[in-house]
PDB file of N, CA and C in Angstrom:
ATOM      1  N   UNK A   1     -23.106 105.284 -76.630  1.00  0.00           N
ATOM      2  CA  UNK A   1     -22.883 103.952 -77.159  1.00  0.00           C
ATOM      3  C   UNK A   1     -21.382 103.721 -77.329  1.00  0.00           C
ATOM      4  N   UNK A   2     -21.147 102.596 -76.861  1.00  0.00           N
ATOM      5  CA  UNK A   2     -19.280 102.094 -76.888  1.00  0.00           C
ATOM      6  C   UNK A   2     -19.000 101.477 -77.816  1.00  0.00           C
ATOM      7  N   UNK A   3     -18.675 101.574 -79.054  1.00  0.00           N
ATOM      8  CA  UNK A   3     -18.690 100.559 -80.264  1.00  0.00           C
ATOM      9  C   UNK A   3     -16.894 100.128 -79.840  1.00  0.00           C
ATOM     10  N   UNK A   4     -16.735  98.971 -80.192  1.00  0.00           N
ATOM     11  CA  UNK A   4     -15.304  98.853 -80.410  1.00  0.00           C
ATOM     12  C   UNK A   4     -14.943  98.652 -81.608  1.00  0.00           C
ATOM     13  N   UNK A   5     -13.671  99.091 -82.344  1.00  0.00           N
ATOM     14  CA  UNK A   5     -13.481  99.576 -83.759  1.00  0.00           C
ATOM     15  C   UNK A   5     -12.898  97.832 -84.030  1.00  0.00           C
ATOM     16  N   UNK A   6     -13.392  97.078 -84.819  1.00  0.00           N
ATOM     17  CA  UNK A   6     -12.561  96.182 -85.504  1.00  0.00           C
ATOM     18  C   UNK A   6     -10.970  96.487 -85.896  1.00  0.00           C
ATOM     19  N   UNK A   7     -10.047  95.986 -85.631  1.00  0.00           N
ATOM     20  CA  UNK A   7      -8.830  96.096 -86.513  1.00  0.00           C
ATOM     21  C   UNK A   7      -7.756  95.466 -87.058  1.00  0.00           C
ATOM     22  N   UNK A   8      -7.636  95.879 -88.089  1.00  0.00           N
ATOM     23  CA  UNK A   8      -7.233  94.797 -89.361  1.00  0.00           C
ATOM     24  C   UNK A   8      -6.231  94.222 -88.669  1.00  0.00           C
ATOM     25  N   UNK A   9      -6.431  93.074 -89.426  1.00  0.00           N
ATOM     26  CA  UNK A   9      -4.986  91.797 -89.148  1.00  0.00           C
ATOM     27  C   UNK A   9      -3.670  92.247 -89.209  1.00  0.00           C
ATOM     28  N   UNK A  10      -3.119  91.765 -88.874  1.00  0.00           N
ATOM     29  CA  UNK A  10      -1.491  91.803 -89.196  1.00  0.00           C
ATOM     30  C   UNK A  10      -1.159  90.781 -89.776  1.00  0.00           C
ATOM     31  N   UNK A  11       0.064  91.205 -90.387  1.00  0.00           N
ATOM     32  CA  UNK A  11       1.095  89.644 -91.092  1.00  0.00           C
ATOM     33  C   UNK A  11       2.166  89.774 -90.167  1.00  0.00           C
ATOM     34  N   UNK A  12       3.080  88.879 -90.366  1.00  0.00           N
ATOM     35  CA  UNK A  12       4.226  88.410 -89.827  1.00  0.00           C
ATOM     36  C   UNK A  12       5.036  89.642 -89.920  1.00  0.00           C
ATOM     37  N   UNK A  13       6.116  89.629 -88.647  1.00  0.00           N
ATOM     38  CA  UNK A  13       6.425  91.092 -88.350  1.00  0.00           C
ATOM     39  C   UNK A  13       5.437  92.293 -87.973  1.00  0.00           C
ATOM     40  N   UNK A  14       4.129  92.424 -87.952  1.00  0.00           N
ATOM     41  CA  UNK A  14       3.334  93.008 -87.012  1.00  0.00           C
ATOM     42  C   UNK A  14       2.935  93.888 -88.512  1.00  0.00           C
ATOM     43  N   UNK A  15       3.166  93.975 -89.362  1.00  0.00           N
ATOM     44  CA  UNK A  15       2.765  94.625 -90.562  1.00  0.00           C
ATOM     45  C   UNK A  15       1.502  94.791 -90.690  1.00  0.00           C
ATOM     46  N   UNK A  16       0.518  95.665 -90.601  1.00  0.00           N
ATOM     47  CA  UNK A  16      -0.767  95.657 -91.053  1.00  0.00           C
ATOM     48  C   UNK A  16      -1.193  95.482 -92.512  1.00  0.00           C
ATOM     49  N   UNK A  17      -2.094  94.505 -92.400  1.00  0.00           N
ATOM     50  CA  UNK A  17      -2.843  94.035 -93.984  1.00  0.00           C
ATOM     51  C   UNK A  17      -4.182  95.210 -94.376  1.00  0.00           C
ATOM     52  N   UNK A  18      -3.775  96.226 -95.225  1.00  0.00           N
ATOM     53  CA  UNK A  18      -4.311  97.560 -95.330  1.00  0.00           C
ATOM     54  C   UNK A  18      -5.201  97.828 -96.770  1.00  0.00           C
ATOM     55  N   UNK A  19      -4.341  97.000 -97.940  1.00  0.00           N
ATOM     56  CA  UNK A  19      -5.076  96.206 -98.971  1.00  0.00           C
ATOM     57  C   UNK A  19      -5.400  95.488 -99.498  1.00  0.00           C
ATOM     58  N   UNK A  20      -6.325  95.393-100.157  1.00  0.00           N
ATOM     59  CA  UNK A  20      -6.797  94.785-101.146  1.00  0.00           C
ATOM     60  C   UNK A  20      -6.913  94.138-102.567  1.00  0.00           C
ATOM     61  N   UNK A  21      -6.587  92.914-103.224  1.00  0.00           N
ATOM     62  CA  UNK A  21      -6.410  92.905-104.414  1.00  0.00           C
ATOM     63  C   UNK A  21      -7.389  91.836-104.994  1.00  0.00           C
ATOM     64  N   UNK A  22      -8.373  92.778-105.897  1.00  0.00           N
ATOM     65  CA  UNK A  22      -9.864  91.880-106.307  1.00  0.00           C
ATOM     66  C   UNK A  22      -9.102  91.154-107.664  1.00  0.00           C
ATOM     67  N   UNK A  23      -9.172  90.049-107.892  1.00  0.00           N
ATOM     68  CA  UNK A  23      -9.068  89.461-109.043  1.00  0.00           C
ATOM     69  C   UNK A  23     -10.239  88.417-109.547  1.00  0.00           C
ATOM     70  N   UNK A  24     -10.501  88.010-110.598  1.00  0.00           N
ATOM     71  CA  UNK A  24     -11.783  87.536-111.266  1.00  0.00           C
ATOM     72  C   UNK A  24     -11.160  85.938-111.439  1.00  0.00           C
ATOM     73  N   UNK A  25     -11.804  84.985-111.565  1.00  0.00           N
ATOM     74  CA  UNK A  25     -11.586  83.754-112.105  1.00  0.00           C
ATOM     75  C   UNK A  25     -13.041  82.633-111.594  1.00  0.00           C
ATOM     76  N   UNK A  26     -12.668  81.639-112.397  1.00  0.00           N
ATOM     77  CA  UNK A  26     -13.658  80.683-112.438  1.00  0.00           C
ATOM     78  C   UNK A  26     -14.302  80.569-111.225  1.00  0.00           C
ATOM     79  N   UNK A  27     -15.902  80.075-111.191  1.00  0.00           N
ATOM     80  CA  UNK A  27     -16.090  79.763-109.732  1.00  0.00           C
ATOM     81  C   UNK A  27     -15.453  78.337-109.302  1.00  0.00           C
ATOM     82  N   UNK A  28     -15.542  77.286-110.694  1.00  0.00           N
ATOM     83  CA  UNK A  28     -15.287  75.780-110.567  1.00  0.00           C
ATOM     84  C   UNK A  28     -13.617  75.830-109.662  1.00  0.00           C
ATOM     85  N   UNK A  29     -12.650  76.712-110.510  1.00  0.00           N
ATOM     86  CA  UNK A  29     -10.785  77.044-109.929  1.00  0.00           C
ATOM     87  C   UNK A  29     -11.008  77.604-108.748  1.00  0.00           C
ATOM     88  N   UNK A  30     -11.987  78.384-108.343  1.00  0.00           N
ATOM     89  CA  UNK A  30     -12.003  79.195-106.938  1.00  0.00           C
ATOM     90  C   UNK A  30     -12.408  78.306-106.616  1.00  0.00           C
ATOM     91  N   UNK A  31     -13.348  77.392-106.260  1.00  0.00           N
ATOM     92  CA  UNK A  31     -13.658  76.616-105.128  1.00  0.00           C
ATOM     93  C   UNK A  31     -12.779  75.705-104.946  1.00  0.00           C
ATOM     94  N   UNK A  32     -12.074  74.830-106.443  1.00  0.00           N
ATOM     95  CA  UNK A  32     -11.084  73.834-106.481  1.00  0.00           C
ATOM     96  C   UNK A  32      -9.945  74.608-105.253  1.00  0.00           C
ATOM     97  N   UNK A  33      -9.407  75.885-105.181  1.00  0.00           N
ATOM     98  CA  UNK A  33      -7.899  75.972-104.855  1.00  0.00           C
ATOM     99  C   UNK A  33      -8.402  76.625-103.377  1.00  0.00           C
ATOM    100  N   UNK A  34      -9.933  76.828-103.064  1.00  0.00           N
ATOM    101  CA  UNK A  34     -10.257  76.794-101.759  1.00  0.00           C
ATOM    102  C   UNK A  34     -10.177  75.632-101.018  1.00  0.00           C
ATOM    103  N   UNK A  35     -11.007  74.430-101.406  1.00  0.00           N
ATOM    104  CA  UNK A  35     -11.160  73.566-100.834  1.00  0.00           C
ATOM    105  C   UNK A  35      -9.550  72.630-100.676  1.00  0.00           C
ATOM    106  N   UNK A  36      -8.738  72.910-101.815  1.00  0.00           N
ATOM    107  CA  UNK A  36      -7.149  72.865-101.465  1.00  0.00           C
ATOM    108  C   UNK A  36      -6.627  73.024-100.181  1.00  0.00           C
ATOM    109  N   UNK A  37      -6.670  74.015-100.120  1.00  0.00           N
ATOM    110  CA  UNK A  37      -6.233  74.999 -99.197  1.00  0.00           C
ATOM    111  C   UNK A  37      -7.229  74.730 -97.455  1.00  0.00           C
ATOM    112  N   UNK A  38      -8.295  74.407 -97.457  1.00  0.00           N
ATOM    113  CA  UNK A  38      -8.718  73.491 -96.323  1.00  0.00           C
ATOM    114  C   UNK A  38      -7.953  72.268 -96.206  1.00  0.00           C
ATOM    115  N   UNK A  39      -8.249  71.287 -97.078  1.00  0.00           N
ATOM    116  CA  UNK A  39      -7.352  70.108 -96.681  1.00  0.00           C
ATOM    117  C   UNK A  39      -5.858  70.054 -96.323  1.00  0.00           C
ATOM    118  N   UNK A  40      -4.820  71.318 -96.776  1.00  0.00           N
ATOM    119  CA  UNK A  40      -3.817  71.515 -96.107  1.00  0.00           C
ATOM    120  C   UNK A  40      -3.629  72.506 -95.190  1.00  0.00           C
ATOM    121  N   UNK A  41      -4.999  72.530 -94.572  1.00  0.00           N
ATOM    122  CA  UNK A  41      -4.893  73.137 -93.170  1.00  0.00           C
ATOM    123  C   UNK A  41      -4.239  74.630 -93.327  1.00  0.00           C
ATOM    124  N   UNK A  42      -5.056  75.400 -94.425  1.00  0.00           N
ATOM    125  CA  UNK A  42      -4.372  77.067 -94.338  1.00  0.00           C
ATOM    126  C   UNK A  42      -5.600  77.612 -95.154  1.00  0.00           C
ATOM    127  N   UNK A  43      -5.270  78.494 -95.583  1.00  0.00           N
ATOM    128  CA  UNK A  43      -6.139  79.616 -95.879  1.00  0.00           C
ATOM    129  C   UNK A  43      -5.639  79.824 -98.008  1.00  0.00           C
ATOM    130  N   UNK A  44      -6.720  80.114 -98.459  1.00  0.00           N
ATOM    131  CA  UNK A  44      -6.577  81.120 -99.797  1.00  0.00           C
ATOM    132  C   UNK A  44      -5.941  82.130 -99.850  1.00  0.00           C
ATOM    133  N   UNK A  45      -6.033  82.989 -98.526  1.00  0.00           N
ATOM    134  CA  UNK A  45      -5.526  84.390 -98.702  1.00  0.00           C
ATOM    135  C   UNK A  45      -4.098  84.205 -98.048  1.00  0.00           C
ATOM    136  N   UNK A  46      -3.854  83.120 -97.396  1.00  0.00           N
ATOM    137  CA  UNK A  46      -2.473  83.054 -96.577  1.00  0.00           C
ATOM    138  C   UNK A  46      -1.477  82.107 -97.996  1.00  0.00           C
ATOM    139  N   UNK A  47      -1.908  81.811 -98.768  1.00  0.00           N
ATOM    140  CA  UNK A  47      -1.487  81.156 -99.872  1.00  0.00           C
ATOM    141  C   UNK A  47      -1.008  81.912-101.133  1.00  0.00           C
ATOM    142  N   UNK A  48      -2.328  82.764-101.317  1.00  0.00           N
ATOM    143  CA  UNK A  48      -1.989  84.030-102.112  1.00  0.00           C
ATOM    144  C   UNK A  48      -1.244  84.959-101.676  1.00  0.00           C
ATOM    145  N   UNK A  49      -0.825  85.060-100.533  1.00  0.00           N
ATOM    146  CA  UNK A  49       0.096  85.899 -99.454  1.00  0.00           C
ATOM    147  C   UNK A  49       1.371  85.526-100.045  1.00  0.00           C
ATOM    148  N   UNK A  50       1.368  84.019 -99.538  1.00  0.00           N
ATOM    149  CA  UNK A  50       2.694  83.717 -99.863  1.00  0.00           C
ATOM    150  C   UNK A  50       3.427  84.272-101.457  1.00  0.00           C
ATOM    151  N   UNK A  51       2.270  83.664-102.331  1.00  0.00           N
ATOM    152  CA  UNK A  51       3.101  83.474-103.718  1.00  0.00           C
ATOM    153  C   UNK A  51       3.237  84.837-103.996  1.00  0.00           C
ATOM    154  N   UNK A  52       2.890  86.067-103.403  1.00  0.00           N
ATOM    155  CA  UNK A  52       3.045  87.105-103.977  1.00  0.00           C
ATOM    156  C   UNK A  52       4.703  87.535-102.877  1.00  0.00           C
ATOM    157  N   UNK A  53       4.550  86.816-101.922  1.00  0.00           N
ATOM    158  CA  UNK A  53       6.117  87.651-101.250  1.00  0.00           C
ATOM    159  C   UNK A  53       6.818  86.639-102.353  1.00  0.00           C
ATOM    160  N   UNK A  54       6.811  85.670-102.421  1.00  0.00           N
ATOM    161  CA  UNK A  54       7.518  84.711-103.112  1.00  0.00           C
ATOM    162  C   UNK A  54       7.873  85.320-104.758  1.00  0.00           C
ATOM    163  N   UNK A  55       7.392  85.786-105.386  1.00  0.00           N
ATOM    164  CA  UNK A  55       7.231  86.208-106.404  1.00  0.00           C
ATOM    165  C   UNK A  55       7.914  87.533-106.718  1.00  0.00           C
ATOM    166  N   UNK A  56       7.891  88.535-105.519  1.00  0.00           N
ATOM    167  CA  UNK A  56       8.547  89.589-105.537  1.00  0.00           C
ATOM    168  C   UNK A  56      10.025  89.503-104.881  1.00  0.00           C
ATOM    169  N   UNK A  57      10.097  88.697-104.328  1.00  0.00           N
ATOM    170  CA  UNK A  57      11.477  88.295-103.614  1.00  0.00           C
ATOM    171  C   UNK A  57      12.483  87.413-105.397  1.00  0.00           C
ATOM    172  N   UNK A  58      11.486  86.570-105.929  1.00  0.00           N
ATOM    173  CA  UNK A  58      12.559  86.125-106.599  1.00  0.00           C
ATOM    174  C   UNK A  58      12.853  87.114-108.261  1.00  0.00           C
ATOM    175  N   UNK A  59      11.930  88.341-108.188  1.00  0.00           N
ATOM    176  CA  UNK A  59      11.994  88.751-109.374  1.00  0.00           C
ATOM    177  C   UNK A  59      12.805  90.591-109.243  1.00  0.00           C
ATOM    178  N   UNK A  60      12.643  90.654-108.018  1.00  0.00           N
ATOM    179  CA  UNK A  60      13.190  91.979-107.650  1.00  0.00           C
ATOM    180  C   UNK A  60      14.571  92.441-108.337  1.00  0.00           C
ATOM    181  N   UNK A  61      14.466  93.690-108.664  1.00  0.00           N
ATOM    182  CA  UNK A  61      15.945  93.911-109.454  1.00  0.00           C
ATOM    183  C   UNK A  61      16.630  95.031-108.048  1.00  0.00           C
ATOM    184  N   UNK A  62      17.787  94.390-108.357  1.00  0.00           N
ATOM    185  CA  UNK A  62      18.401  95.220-107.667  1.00  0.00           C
ATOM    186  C   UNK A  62      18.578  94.317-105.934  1.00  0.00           C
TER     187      UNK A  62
END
């Protein structure tokens, strides 16, 4: 049998997306900042992507 192995995405610069980060919140805010995120034509996880480079870029010491 020939299975072919799925393999994970990359981000920008060819970086492989390797984890995971589970966080809890409302279902009413999760669907609100999903359905967001359709109407401007992107993704939840490409959003949450961002604010976390965004976040570490502006708080980094050093």
């Amino acid at each position: 049998m020939n299975k072919k192995l799925k393999s994970l995405p990359k981000e920008e610069g060819g970086k492989k997306k390797d984890s995971q980060l589970i966080l809890r919140l409302g279902k009413e805010e999760r669907d609100e900042f999903v359905e967001l995120c359709k109407e401007l034509d992107t993704t939840a996880a490409r959003e949450i992507r961002h604010f976390i480079r965004s976040f570490v870029k502006k708080n980094k010491k050093g």
